[in-house]
Protein backbone atom coordinates (compact mmCIF):
# COMPACT_ATOMS: atom_id res chain seq x y z
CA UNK A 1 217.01 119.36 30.92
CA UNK A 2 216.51 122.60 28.25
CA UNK A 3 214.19 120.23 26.18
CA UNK A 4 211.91 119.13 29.20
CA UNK A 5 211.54 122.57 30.93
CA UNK A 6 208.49 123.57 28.58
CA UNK A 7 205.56 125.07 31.75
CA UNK A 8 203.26 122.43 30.42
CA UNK A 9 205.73 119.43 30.42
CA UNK A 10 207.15 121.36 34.08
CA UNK A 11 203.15 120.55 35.36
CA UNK A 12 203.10 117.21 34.30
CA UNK A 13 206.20 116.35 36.40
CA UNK A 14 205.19 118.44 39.06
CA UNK A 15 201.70 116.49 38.92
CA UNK A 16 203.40 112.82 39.00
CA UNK A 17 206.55 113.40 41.36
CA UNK A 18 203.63 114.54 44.19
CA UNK A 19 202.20 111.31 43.14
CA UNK A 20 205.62 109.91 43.38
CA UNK A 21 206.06 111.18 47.13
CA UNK A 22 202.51 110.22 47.73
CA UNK A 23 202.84 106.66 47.07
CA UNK A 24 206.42 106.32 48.26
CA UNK A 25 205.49 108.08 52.06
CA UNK A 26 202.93 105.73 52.10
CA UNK A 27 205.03 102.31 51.54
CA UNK A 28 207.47 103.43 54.12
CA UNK A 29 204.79 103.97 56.52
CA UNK A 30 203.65 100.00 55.19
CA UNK A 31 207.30 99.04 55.57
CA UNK A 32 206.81 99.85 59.72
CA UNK A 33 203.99 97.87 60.43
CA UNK A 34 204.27 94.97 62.86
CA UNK A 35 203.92 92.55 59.94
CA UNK A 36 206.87 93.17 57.69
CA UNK A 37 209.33 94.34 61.19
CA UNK A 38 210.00 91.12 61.44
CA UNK A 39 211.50 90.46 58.11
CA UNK A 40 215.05 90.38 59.11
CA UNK A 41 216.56 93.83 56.56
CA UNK A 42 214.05 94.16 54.42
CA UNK A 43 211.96 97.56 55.84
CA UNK A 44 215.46 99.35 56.49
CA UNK A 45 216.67 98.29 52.56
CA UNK A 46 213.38 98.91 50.91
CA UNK A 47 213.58 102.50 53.48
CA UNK A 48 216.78 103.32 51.90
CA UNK A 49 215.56 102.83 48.29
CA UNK A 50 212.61 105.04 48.64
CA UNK A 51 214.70 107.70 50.35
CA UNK A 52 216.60 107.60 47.40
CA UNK A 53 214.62 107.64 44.75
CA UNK A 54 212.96 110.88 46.55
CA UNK A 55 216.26 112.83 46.47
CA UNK A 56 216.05 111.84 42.74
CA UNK A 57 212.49 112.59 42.18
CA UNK A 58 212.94 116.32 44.26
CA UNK A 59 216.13 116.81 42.42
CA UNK A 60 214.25 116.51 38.67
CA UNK A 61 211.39 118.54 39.84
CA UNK A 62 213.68 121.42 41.12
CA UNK A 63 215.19 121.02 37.60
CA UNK A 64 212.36 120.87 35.37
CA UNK A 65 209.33 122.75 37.01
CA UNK A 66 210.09 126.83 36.01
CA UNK A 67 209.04 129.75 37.54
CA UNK A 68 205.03 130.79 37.32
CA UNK A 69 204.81 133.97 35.97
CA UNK A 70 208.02 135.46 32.88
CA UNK A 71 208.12 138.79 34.56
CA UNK A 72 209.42 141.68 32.56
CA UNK A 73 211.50 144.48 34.31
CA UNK A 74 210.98 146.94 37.06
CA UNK A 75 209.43 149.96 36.27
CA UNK A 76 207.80 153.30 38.58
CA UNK A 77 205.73 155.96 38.01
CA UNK A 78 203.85 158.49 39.97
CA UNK A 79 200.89 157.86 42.35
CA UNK A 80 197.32 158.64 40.37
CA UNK A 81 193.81 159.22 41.21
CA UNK A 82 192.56 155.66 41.20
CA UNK A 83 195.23 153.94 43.10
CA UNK A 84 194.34 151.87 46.14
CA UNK A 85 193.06 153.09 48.97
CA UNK A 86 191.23 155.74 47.29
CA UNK A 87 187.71 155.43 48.73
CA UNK A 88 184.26 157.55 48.07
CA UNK A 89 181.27 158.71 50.21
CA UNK A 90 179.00 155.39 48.97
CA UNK A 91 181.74 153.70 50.10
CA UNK A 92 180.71 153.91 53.83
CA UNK A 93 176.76 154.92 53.52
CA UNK A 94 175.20 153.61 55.87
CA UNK A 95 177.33 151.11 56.75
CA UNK A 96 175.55 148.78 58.94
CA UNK A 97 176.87 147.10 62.28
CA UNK A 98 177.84 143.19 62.36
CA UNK A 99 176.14 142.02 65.06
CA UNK A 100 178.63 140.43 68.07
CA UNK A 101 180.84 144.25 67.49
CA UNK A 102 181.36 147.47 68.83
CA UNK A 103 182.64 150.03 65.96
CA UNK A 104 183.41 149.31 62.52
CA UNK A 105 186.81 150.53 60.96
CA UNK A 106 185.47 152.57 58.18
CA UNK A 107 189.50 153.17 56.91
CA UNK A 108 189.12 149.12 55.98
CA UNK A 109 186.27 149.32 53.85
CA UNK A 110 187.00 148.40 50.25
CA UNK A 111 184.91 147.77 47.40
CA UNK A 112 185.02 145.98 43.83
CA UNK A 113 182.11 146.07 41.10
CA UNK A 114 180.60 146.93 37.56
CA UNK A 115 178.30 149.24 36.23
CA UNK A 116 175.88 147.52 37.51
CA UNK A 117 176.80 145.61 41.15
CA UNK A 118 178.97 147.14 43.81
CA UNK A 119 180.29 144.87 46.67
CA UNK A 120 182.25 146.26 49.74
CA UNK A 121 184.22 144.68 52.67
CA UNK A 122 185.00 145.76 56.09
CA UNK A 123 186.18 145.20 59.01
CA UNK A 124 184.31 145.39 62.23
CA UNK A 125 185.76 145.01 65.78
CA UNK A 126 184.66 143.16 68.73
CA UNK A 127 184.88 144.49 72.73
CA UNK A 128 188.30 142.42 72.88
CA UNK A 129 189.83 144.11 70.10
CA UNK A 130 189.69 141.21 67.80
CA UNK A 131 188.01 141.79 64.38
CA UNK A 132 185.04 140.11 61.92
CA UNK A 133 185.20 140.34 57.91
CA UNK A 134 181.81 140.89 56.47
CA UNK A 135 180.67 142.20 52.82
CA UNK A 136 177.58 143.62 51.37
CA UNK A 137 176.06 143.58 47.67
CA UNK A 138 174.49 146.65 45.88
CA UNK A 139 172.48 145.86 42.95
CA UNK A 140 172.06 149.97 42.54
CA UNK A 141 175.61 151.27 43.06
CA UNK A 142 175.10 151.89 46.73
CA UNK A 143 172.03 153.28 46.96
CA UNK A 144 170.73 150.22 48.51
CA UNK A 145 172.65 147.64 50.13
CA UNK A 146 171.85 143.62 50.86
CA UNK A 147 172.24 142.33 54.34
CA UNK A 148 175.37 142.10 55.27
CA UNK A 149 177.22 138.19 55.43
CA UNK A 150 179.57 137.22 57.84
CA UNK A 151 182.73 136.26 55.51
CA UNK A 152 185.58 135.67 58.61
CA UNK A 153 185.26 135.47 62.45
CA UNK A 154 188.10 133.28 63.53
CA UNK A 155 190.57 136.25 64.56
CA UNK A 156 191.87 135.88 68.26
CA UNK A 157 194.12 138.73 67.88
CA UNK A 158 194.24 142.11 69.91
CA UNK A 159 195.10 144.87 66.70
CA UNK A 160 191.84 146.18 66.78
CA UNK A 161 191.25 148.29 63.62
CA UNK A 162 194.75 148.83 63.40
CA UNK A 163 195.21 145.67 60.39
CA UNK A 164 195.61 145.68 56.93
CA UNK A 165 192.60 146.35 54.80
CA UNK A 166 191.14 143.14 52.96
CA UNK A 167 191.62 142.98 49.52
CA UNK A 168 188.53 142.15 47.11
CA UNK A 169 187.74 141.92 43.47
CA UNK A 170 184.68 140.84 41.55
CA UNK A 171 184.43 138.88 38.37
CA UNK A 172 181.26 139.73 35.97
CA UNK A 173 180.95 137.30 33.93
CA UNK A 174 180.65 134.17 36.30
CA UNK A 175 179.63 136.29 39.33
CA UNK A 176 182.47 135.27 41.55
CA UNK A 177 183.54 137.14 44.30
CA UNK A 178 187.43 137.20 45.73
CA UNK A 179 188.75 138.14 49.34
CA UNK A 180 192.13 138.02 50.77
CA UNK A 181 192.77 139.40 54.21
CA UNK A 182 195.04 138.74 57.17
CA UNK A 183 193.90 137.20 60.24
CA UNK A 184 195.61 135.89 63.86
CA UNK A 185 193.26 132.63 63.43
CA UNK A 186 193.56 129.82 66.28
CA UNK A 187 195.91 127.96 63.83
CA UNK A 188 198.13 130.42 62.80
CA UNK A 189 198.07 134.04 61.68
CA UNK A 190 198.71 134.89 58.36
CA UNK A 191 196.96 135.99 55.27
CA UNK A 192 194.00 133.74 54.17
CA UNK A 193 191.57 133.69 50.76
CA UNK A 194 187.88 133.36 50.35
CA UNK A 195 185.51 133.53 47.50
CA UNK A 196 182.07 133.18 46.70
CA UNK A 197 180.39 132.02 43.52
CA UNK A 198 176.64 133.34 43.78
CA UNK A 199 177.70 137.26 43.71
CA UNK A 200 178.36 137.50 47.21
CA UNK A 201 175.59 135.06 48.80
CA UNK A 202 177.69 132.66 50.65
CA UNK A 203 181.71 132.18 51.11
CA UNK A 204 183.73 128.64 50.90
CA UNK A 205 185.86 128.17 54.20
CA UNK A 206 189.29 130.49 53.91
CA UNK A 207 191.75 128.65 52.42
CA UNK A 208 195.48 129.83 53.78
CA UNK A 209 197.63 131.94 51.03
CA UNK A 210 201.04 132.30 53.62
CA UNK A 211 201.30 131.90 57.40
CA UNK A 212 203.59 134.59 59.36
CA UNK A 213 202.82 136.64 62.26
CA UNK A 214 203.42 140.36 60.56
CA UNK A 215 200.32 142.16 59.38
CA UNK A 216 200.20 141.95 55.40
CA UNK A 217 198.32 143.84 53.00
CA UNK A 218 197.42 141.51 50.36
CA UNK A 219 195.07 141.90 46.89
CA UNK A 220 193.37 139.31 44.37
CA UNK A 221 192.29 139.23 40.89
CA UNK A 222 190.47 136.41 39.61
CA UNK A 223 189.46 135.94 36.05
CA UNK A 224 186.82 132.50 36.22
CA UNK A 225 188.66 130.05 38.13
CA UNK A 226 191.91 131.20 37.40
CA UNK A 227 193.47 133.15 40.70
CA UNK A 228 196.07 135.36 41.60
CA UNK A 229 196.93 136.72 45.12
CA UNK A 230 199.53 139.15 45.67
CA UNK A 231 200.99 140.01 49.71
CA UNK A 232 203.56 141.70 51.10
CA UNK A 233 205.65 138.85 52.48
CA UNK A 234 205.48 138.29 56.75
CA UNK A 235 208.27 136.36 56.58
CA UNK A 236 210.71 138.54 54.79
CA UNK A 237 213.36 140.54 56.45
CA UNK A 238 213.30 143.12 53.95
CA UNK A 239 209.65 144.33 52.61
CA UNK A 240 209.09 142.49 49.19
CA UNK A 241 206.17 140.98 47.39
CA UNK A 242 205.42 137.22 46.47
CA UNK A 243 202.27 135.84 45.08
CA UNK A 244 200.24 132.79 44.73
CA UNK A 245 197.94 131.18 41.76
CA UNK A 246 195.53 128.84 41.41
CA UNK A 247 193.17 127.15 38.25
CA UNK A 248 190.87 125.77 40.49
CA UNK A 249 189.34 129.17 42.05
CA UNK A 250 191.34 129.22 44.77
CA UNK A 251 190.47 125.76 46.74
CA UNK A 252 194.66 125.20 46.14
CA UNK A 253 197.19 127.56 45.47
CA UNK A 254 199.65 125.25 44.09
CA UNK A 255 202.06 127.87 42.48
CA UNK A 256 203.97 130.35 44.28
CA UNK A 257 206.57 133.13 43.65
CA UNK A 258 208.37 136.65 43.89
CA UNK A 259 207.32 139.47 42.46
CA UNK A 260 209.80 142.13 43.36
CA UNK A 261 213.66 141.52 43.21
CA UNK A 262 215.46 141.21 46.65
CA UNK A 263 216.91 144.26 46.32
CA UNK A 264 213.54 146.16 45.44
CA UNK A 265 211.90 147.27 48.55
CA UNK A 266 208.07 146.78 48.29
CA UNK A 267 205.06 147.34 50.48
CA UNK A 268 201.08 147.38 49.83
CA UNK A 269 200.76 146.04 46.47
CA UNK A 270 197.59 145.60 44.21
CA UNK A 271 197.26 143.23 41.18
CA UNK A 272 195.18 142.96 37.97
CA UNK A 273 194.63 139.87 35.52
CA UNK A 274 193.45 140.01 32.18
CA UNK A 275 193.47 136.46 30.24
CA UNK A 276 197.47 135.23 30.84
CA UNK A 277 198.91 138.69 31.78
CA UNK A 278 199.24 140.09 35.44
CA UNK A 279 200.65 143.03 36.53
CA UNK A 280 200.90 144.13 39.81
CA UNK A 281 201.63 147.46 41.33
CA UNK A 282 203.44 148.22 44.95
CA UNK A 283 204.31 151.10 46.99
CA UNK A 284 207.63 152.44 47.54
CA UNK A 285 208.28 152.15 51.78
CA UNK A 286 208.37 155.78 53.12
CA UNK A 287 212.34 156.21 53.70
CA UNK A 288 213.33 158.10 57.05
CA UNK A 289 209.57 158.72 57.84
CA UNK A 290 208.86 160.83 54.83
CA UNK A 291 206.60 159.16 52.12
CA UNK A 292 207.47 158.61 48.61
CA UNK A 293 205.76 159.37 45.74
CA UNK A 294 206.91 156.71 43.83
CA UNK A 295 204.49 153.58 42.66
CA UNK A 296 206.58 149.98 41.43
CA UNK A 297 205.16 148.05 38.86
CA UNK A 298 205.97 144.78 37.15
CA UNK A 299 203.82 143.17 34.25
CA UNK A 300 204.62 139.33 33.86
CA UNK A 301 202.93 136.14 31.79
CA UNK A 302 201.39 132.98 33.47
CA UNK A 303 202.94 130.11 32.18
């Protein structure tokens, strides 16, 4: 298998063997219809092939498909000005309320821009405690702001402003705009991702990154359509970091991975993406209730 684990070959596999279990899920279900049950054998043989062949087919692409990101070792350093959540007075100027609330949590807001545009996020909670995502657009660095848009309303939880900030980053050059955030949806809680592609003006439907029940601080980077989502992971028992990417902005996250080793504890992490290269930063957890001054870091290669 050395000679066929090359990323690009690892893809193409990847790409046919879901193909594979495509077409071989949907025979079986063929194989149970009223017209061929009567064929004395024959559903329960074919059955038995096409279980087979999957165990082959999930075998290979356990084999062949490698790992995401080449991630080079674990390093730390000291906390600096500039590391998340460091937030400014324009920040929360005149901050304006989404209507359907009560208070916004001004500790949530987080913004993401260039010299010239400045967007910033929020959370804003409603009389029951349950929260709505909304973002704004500055075309003067904050000295005027757009309406605000209503990115996320689906949360039926009861945390009130006590939830993760959302995570948000802004791409120049094509004018997209990337949030992740965690939400107690009707379906499932868990962290979900949205974007926008006119600078802000409206959102595609959130598109789930992990499900899990535990509040998770997540970030994004996004370079074009290429995506990567970092979170601290709810379904861990110790506090690491995994991470999703996508080529195809975010409508499917069809890669996924670790970050930090197993035996690297990891909370509140932030990521950056510059052509093939991501590195992403985390906090060490505070140890007997004092905090550490002590920021993880880990710069890796997409494949």
């Amino acid at each position: 298998m050395a000679l066929l684990a090359g990323p690009r070959f690892g893809r193409t596999v990847e790409a046919a063997i879901c193909k594979f279990l495509e077409v071989a899920t949907t025979l079986e279900r063929y194989l149970a219809r009223a017209s061929l049950a009567y064929v004395s054998g024959l559903t329960c043989v074919v059955r038995k092939t096409v279980s087979w062949y999957t165990v082959v087919a999930l075998t290979v692409l356990v084999g062949c498909v490698s790992e995401p990101v080449e991630w080079g070792n674990v390093a730390y350093r000291s906390s600096q000005l500039g590391d998340p959540d460091t937030r400014s007075a324009i920040a929360s100027a005149g901050l304006p309320t989404t209507p359907g609330t009560v208070a916004q949590c001004l500790m949530s807001i987080r913004t993401a821009g260039d010299p010239n545009e400045l967007f910033r996020s929020w959370w804003s909670v409603r009389s029951d405690s349950s929260v709505i995502l909304s973002l704004q657009r500055s075309t003067n660095r904050g000295a005027r702001w757009d309406s605000a848009i209503e990115v996320d309303s689906r949360d039926a939880g009861r945390r009130g402003c006590q939830r993760p900030a959302p995570g948000i980053s802004y791409e120049p050059a094509s004018g997209y705009v990337y949030l992740v955030y965690f939400v107690e949806a009707s379906d499932g809680a868990g962290v979900f991702f949205a974007h926008s592609m006119d600078k802000g003006g409206m959102f595609h439907s959130p598109v789930p990154v992990v499900y899990g029940s535990a509040p998770s601080a997540a970030s994004v980077a996004g370079r074009g359509d290429s995506v990567v989502v970092v979170f601290e992971d709810p379904n861990s028992t110790t506090p690491r970091i995994g991470i999703v990417l996508s080529h195809s902005t975010g409508h499917l996250f069809d890669q996924r991975g670790q970050v930090t080793p197993d035996d690297v504890a990891a909370v509140a992490p932030w990521v950056a993406l510059s052509h093939r290269r991501i590195t992403v930063w985390w906090k060490t957890p505070p140890r007997n209730g004092e905090p550490i001054d002590r920021v993880g870091f880990r710069v890796g290669v997409w494949r």
